[in-house]
Protein backbone atom coordinates (compact mmCIF):
# COMPACT_ATOMS: atom_id res chain seq x y z
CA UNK A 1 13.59 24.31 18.18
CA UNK A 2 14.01 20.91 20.04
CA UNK A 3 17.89 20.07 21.46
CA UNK A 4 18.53 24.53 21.34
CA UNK A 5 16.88 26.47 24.19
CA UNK A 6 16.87 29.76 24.18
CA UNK A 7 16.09 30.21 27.85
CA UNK A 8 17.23 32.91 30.12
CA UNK A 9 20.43 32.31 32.01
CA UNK A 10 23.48 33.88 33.75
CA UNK A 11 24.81 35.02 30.62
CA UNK A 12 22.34 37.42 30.13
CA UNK A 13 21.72 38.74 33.69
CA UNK A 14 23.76 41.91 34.58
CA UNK A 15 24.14 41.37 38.19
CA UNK A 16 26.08 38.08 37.27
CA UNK A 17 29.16 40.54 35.43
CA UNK A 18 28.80 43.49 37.72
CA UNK A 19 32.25 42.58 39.93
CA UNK A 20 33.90 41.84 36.71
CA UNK A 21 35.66 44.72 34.14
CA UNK A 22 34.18 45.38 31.21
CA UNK A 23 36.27 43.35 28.57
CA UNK A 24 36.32 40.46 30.95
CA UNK A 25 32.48 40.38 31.00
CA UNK A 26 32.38 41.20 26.78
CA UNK A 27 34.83 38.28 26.49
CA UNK A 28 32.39 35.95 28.67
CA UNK A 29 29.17 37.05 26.86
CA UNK A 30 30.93 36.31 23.36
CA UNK A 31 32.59 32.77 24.49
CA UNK A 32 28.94 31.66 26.59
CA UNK A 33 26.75 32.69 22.94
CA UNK A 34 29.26 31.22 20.94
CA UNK A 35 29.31 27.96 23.01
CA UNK A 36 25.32 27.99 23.05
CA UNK A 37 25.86 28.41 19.06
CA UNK A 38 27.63 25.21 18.96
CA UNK A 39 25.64 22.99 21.13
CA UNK A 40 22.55 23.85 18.82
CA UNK A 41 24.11 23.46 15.46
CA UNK A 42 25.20 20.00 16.75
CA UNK A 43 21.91 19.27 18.45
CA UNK A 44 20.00 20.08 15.00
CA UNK A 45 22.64 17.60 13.37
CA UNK A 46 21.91 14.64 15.70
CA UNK A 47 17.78 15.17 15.19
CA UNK A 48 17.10 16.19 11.83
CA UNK A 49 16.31 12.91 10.14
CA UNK A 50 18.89 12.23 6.71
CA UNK A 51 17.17 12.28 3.25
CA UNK A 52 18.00 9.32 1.32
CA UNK A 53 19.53 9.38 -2.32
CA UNK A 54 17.51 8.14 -4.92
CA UNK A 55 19.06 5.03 -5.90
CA UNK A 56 21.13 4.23 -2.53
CA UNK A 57 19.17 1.16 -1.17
CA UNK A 58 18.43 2.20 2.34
CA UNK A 59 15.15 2.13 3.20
CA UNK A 60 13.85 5.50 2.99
CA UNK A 61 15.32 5.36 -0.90
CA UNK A 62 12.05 6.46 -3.17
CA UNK A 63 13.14 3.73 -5.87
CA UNK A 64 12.13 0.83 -3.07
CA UNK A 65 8.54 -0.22 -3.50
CA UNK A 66 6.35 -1.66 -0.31
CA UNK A 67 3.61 -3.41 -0.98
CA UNK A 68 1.17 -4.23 1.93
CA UNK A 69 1.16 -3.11 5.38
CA UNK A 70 4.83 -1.64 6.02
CA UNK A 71 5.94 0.58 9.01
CA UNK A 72 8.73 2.36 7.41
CA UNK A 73 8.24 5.72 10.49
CA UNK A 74 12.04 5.02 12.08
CA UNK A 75 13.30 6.09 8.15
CA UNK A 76 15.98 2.97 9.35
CA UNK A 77 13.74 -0.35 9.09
CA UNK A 78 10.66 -1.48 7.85
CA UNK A 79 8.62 -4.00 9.34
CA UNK A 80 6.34 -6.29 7.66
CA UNK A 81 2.72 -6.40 9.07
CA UNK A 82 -0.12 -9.41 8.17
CA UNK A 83 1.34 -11.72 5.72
CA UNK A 84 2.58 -12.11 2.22
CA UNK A 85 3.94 -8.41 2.26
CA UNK A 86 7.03 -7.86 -0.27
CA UNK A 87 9.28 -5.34 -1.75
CA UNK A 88 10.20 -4.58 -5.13
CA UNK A 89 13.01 -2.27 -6.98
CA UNK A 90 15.54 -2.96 -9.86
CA UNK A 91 18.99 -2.26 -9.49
CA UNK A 92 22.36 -2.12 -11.77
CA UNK A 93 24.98 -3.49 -11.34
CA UNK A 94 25.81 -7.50 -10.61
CA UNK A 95 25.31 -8.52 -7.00
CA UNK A 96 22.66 -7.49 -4.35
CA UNK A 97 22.90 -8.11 -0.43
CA UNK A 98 20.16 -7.24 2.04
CA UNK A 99 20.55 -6.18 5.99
CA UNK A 100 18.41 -8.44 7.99
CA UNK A 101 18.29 -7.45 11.87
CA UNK A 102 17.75 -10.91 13.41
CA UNK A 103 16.40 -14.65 12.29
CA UNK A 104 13.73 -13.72 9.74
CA UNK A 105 12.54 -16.49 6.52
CA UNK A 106 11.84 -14.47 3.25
CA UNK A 107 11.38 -15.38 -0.07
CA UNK A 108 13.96 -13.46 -3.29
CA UNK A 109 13.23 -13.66 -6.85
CA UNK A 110 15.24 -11.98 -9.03
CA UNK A 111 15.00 -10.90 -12.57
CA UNK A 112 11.50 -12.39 -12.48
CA UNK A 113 12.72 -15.93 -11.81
CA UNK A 114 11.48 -18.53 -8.97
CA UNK A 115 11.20 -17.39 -5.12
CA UNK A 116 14.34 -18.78 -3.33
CA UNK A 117 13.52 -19.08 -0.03
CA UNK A 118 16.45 -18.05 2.53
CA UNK A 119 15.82 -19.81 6.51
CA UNK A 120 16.55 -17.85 9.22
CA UNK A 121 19.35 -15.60 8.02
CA UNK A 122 20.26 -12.74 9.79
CA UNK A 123 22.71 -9.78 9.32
CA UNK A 124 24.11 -9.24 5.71
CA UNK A 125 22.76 -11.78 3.69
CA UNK A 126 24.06 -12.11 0.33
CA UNK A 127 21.59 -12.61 -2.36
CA UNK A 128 23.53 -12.93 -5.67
CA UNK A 129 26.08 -15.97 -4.69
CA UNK A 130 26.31 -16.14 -7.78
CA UNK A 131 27.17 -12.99 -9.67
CA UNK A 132 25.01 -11.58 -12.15
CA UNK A 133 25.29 -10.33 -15.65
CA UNK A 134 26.08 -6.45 -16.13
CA UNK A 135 23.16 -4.37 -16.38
CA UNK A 136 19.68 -3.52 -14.75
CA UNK A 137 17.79 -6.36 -13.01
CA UNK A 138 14.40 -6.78 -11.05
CA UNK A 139 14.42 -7.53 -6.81
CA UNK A 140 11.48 -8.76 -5.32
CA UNK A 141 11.90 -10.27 -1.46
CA UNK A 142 9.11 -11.26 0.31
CA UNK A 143 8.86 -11.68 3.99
CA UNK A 144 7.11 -15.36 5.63
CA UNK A 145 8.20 -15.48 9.36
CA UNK A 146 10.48 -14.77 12.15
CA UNK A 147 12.07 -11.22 12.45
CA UNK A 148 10.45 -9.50 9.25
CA UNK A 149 12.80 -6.22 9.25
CA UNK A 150 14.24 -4.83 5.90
CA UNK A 151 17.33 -2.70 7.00
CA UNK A 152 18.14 -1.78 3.08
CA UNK A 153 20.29 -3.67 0.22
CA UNK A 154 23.73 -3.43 -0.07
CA UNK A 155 24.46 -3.04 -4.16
CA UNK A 156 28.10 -2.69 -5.65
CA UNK A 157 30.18 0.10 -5.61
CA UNK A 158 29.01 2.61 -8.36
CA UNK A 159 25.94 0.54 -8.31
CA UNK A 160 22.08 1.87 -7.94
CA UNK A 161 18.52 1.01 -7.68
CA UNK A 162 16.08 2.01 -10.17
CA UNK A 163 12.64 2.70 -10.32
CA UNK A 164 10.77 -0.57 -10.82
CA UNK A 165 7.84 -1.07 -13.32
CA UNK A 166 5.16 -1.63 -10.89
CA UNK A 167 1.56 -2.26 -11.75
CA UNK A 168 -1.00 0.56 -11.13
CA UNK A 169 -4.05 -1.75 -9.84
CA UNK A 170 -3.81 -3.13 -6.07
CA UNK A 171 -6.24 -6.13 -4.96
CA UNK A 172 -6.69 -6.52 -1.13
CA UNK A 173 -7.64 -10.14 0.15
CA UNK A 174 -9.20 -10.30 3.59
CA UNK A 175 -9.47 -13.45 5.07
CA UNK A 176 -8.30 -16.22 7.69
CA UNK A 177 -5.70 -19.53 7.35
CA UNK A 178 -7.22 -19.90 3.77
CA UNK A 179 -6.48 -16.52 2.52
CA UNK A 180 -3.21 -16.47 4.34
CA UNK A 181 -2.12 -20.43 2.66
CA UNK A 182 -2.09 -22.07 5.57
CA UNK A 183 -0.78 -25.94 5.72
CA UNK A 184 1.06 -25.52 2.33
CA UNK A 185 4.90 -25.32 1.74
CA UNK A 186 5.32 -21.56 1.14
CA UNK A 187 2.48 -20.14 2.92
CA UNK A 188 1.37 -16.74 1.49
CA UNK A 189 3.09 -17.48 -1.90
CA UNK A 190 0.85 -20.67 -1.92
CA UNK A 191 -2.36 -19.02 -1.25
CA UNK A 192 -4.95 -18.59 -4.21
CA UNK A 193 -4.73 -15.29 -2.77
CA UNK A 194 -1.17 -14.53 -4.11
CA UNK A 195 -1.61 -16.60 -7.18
CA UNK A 196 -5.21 -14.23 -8.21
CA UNK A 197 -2.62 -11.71 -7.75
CA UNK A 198 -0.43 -12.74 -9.58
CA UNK A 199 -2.45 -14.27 -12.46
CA UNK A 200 -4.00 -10.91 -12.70
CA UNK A 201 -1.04 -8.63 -12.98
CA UNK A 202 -1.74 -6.55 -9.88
CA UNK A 203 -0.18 -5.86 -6.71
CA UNK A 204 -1.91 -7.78 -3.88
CA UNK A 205 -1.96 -7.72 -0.36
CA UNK A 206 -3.07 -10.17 2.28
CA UNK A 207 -4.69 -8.98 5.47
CA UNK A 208 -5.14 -12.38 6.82
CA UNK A 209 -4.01 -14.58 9.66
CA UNK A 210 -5.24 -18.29 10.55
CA UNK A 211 -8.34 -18.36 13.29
CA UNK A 212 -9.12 -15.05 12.63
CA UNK A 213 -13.35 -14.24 12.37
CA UNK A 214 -15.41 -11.30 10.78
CA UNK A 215 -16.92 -10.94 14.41
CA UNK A 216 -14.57 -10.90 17.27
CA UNK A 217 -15.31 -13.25 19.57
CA UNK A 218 -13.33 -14.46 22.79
CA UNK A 219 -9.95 -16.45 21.12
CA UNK A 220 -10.84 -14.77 18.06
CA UNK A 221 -9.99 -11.50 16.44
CA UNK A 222 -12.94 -9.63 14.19
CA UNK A 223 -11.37 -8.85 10.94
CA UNK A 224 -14.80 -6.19 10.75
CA UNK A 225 -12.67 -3.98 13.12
CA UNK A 226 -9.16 -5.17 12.56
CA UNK A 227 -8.67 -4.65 9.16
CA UNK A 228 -8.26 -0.96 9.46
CA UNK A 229 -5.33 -1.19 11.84
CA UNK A 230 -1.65 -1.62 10.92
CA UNK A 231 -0.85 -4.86 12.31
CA UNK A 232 -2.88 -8.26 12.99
CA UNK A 233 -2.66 -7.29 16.35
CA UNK A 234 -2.21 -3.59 17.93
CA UNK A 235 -4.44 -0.79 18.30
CA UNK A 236 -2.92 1.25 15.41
CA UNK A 237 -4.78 2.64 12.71
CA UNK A 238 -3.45 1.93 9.02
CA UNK A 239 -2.54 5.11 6.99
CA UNK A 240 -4.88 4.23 3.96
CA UNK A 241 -3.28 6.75 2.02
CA UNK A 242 -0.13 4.94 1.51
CA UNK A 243 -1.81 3.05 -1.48
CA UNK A 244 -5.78 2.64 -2.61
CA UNK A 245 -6.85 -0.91 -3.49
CA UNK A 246 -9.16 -1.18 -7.16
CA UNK A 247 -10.46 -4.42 -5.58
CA UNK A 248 -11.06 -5.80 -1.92
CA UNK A 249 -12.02 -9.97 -1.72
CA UNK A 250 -13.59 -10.71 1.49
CA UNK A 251 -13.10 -14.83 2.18
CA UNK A 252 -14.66 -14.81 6.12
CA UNK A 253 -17.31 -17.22 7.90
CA UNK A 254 -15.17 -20.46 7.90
CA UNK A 255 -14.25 -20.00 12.02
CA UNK A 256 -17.30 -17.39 12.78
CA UNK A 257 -19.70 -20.79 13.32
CA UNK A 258 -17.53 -22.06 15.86
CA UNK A 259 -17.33 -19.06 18.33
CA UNK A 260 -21.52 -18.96 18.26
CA UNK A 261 -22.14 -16.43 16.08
CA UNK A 262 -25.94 -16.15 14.90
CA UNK A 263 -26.69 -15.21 11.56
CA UNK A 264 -28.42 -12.11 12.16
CA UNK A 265 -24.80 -11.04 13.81
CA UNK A 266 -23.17 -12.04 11.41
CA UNK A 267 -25.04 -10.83 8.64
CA UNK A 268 -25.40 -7.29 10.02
CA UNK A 269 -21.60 -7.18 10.78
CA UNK A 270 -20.97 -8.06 6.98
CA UNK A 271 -23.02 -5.28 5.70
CA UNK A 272 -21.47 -2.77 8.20
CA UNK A 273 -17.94 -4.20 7.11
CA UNK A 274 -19.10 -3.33 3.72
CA UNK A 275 -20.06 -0.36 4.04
CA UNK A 276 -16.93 0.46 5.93
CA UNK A 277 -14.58 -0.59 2.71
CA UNK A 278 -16.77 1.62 0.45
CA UNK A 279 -15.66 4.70 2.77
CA UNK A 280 -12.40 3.52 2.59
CA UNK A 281 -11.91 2.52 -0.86
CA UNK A 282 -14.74 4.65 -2.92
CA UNK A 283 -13.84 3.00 -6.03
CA UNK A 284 -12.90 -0.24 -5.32
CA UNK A 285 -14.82 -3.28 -6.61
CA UNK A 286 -15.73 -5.52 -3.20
CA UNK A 287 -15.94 -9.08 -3.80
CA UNK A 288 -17.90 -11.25 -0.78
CA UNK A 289 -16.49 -14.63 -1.42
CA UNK A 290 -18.90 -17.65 -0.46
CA UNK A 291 -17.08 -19.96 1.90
CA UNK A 292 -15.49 -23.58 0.91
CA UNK A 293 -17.40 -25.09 3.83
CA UNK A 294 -20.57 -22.58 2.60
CA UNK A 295 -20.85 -20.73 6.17
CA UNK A 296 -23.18 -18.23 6.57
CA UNK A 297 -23.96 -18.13 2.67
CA UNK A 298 -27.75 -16.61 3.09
CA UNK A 299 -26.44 -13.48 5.05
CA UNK A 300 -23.41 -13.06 3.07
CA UNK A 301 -25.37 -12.94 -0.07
CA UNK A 302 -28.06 -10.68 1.98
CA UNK A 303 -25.64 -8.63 3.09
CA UNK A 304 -24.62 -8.15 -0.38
CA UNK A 305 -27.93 -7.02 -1.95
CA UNK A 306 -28.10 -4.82 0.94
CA UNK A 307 -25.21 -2.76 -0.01
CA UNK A 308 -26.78 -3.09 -3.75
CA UNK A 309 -30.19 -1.40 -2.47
CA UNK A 310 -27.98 1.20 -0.94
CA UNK A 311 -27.32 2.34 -4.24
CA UNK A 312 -23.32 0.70 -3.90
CA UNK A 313 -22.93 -1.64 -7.20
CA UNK A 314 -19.90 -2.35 -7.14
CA UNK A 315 -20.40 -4.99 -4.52
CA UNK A 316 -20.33 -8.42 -5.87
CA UNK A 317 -20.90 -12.17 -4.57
CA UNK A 318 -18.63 -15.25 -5.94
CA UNK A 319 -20.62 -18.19 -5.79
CA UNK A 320 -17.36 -20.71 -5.06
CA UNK A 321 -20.11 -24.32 -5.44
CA UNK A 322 -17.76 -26.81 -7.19
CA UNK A 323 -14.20 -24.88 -7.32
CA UNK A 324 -12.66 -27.64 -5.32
CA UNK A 325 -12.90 -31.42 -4.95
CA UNK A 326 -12.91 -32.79 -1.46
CA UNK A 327 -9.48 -34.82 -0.73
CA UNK A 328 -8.03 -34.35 -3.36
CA UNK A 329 -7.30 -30.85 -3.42
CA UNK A 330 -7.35 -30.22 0.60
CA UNK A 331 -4.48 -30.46 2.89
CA UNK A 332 -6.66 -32.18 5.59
CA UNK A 333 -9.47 -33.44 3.78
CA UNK A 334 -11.89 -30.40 3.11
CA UNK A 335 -10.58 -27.61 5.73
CA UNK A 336 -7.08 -25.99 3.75
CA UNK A 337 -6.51 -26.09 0.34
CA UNK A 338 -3.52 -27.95 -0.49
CA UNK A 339 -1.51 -25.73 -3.32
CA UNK A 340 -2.92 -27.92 -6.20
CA UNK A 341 -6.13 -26.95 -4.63
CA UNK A 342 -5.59 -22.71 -4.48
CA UNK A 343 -4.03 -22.77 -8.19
CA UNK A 344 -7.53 -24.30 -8.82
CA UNK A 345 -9.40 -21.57 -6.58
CA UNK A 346 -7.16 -18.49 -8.06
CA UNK A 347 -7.92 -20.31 -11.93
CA UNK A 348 -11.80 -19.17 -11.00
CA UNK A 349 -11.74 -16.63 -9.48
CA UNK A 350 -8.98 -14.75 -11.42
CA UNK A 351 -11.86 -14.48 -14.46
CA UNK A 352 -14.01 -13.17 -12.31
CA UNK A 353 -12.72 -10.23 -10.89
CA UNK A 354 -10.87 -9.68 -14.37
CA UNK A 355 -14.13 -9.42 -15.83
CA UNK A 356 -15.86 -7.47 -13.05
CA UNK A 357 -12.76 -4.69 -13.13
CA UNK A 358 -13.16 -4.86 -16.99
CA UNK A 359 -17.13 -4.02 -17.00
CA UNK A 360 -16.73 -1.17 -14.14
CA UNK A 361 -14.10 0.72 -15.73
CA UNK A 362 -16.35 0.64 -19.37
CA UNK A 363 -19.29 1.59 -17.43
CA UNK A 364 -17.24 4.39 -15.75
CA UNK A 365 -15.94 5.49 -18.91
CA UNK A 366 -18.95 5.54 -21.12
CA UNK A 367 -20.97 7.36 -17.72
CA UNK A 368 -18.57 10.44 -18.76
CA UNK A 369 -19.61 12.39 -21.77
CA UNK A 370 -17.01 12.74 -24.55
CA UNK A 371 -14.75 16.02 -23.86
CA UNK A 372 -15.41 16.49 -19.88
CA UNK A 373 -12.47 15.82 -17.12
CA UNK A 374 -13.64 12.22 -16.68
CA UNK A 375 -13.60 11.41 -20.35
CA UNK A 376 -10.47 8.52 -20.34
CA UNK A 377 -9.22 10.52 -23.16
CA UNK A 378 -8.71 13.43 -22.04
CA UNK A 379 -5.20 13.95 -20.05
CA UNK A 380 -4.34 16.52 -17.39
CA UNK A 381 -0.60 17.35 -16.98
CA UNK A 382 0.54 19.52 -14.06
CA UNK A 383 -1.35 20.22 -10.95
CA UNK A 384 -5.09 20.09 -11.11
CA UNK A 385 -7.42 20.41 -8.29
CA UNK A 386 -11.21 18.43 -9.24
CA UNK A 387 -12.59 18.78 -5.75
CA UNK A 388 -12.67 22.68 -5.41
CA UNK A 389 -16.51 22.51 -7.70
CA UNK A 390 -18.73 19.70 -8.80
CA UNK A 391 -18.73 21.16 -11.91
CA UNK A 392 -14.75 22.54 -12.94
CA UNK A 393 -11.71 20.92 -12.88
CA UNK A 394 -9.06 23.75 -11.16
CA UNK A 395 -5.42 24.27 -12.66
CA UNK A 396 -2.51 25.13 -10.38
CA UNK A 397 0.93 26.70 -11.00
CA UNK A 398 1.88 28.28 -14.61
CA UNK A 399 2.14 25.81 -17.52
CA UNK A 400 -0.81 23.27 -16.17
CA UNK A 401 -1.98 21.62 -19.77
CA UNK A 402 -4.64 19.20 -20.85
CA UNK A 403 -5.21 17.45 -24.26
CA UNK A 404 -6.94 14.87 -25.67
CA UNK A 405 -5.43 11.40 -26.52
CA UNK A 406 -7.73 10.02 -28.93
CA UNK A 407 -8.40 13.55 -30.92
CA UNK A 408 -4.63 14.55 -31.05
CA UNK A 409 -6.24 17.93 -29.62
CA UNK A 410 -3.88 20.61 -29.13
CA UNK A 411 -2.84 21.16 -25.61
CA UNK A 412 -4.04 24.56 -24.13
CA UNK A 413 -1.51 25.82 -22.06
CA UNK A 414 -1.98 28.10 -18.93
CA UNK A 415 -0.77 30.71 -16.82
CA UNK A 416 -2.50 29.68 -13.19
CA UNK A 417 -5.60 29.11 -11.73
CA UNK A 418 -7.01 32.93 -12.73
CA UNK A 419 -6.83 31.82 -16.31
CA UNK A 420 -9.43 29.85 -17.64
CA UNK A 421 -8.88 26.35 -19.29
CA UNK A 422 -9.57 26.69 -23.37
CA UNK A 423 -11.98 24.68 -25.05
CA UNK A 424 -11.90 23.62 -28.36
CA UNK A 425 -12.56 27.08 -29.82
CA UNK A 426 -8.74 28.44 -28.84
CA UNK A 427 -7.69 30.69 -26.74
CA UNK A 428 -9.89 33.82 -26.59
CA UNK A 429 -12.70 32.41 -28.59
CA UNK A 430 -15.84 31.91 -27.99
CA UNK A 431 -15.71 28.68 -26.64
CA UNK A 432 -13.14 29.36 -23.69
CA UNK A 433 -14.86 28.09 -21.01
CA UNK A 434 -13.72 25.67 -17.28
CA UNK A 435 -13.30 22.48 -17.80
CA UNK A 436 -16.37 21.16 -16.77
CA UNK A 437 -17.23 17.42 -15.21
């Protein structure tokens, strides 16, 4: 039990009381234990981390949503990592402030309208100068620069956050000064990165930073390797538990060619980068984006057919010839997009992965016969276990149920994981059987 030792000391040692009478010594023992008592009870009270409240705005509070690469361990501030991170929550009543530790830039939209940008504010920053209606409203801030700590909001008294509606799907982009909007007004918020996001109606991270290569090279860090820790820099490994991306875009090559790396390099770090987002993400749809400058496009597209001979479809190149028009929609005359230039990039590739996410979740459907666990249709309530047998799905705890949507099938209730899961013949006829996948 850290901060209450129970270690052997003079209260306990007989020789210590033998010069002293009895009720002296009694009186002693009672006041020492009672003493040690205290200093625990007190010890566990300073160490035992507080559980927030649903709905009180600190930063452990379940109804605040992270999106990207947050370190939220300290349970007292979260810290943005790469760019374009955000959080998002609703909240009732009609003002909102947030707790800023020092000079940070973020972005606020609220109830879904533009992204005010607040400059270097620090401490309690007040969000609503203006107060709002009564009732529920949306919060979505989202961290560019400086110190990028979220200490919790500050809502009215009687006030609370709520639950937001977030979407389900989560699209990772992985890329350098492109990916991460570099040269344009707003940065991240710029980026045909966040606007595929948003076009798309998914979450979206961006694991991005400007100079940054797929093969690390002296002055530049190897996104192959880097991607799987925390931060763009730091030797932590990310938790990839915390969420599960349904699509990855890969936009790298652009500042590979100037740090001399070959093509055979570069080609075989691509496929082993691949390969390495397929362990991570089984599911996931990875999208190798050809370059704006067209780096590397022969091993990128190699390195794609690769993973395809491996038996991995769900690996696809984006062919980007003729997205953009040199000039006019580049910052610098054809190195950054200018944010004309990224609306036009996210306007074609948006389709794309739409499309792509659209064809592997019919194939996945129509690979699972009509009436088995995978079957859409069918819908498991409670706690199931699918990775006990290839072949059974696993119920847990009394009252686990599944039914199916389309069918209006009766739901077969059931008392554990002893019991077996009734098919359509009812319970104890002859077609109780597992579920089977």
């Amino acid at each position: 039990m850290k901060g209450c030792s129970w270690e052997r000391s003079h209260i306990w040692r007989k020789d210590t009381h033998a010069d002293l009478p009895h009720v002296r010594a009694g009186r002693g023992l009672a006041a020492a234990l009672t003493a040690v008592l205290l200093a625990c009870l007190l010890s566990l009270a300073g160490t035992t981390p507080a559980h927030a409240a649903p709905g009180d705005g600190s930063v452990s509070d379940p109804n605040i949503v992270y999106v990207g690469r947050w370190d939220t361990g300290s349970g007292t501030t979260a810290v943005a990592n790469w760019t374009g991170g955000y959080v998002q929550t609703s909240f009732t009543g009609t003002t909102v402030k947030v707790k800023a530790r020092n000079a940070v830039n973020f972005y606020v939209s609220i109830d879904g309208g533009p992204d005010v940008f607040h400059a270097g504010v620090r401490g309690t920053v007040n969000l609503t100068p203006r107060s709002l209606p009564s009732g529920t409203h949306t919060l979505r801030i989202t961290y560019r620069s400086g110190d990028t700590v979220f200490q919790g909001l500050i809502l009215d008294s009687g006030a609370r956050t709520v639950a937001p509606s977030t979407p389900s799907g989560l699209i990772e982009f992985v890329g350098d000064s492109i990916t991460a909007g570099a040269l344009t007004d707003r940065l991240a918020l710029d980026s045909y990165a966040w606007k595929t996001g948003e076009r798309l109606g998914m979450r979206h991270t961006q694991i991005a930073r400007s100079g940054y290569c797929l093969v690390a090279r002296s002055g530049c860090t190897g996104l192959r390797d880097q991607f799987f820790k925390t931060a763009s820099t730091g030797a932590t490994d990310w938790d990839f538990s915390r969420y599960r991306a349904s699509a990855v875009v890969i936009n790298l090559g652009t500042n590979d060619i100037g740090r001399g790396v070959s093509g055979a390099a570069f080609q075989s770090a691509y496929t082993t980068f691949l390969r390495d987002l397929r362990a991570t993400y089984p599911d996931a749809v990875l999208f190798a984006v050809q370059t704006l400058k067209k780096r590397y496009v022969t091993e990128t597209r190699t390195a794609v057919n690769a993973r395809n001979s491996a038996g991995d479809a769900k690996v696809r190149y984006v062919d980007t010839t003729g997205w953009l028009t040199d000039g006019a929609d580049y910052e610098d005359g054809n190195g950054h997009p200018n944010e004309a230039g990224h609306t036009k990039f996210a306007s074609r590739l948006a389709p794309v992965i739409s499309a792509s996410l659209s064809n592997t979740a019919s194939a996945s459907a129509e690979a699972v016969a009509a009436g088995q666990p995978g079957d859409p249709n069918i819908k498991f309530v409670g706690r199931w276990d699918p990775t006990i047998s290839a072949t059974a799905y696993t119920p847990y705890w009394a009252g686990a149920y599944y039914h199916d949507a389309q069918a209006h099938r009766d739901r077969w209730q059931l008392g554990g994981p002893s019991e077996a899961v009734h098919g359509e013949g009812g319970a104890g006829g002859e077609e109780d059987r597992p579920v089977r996948r």
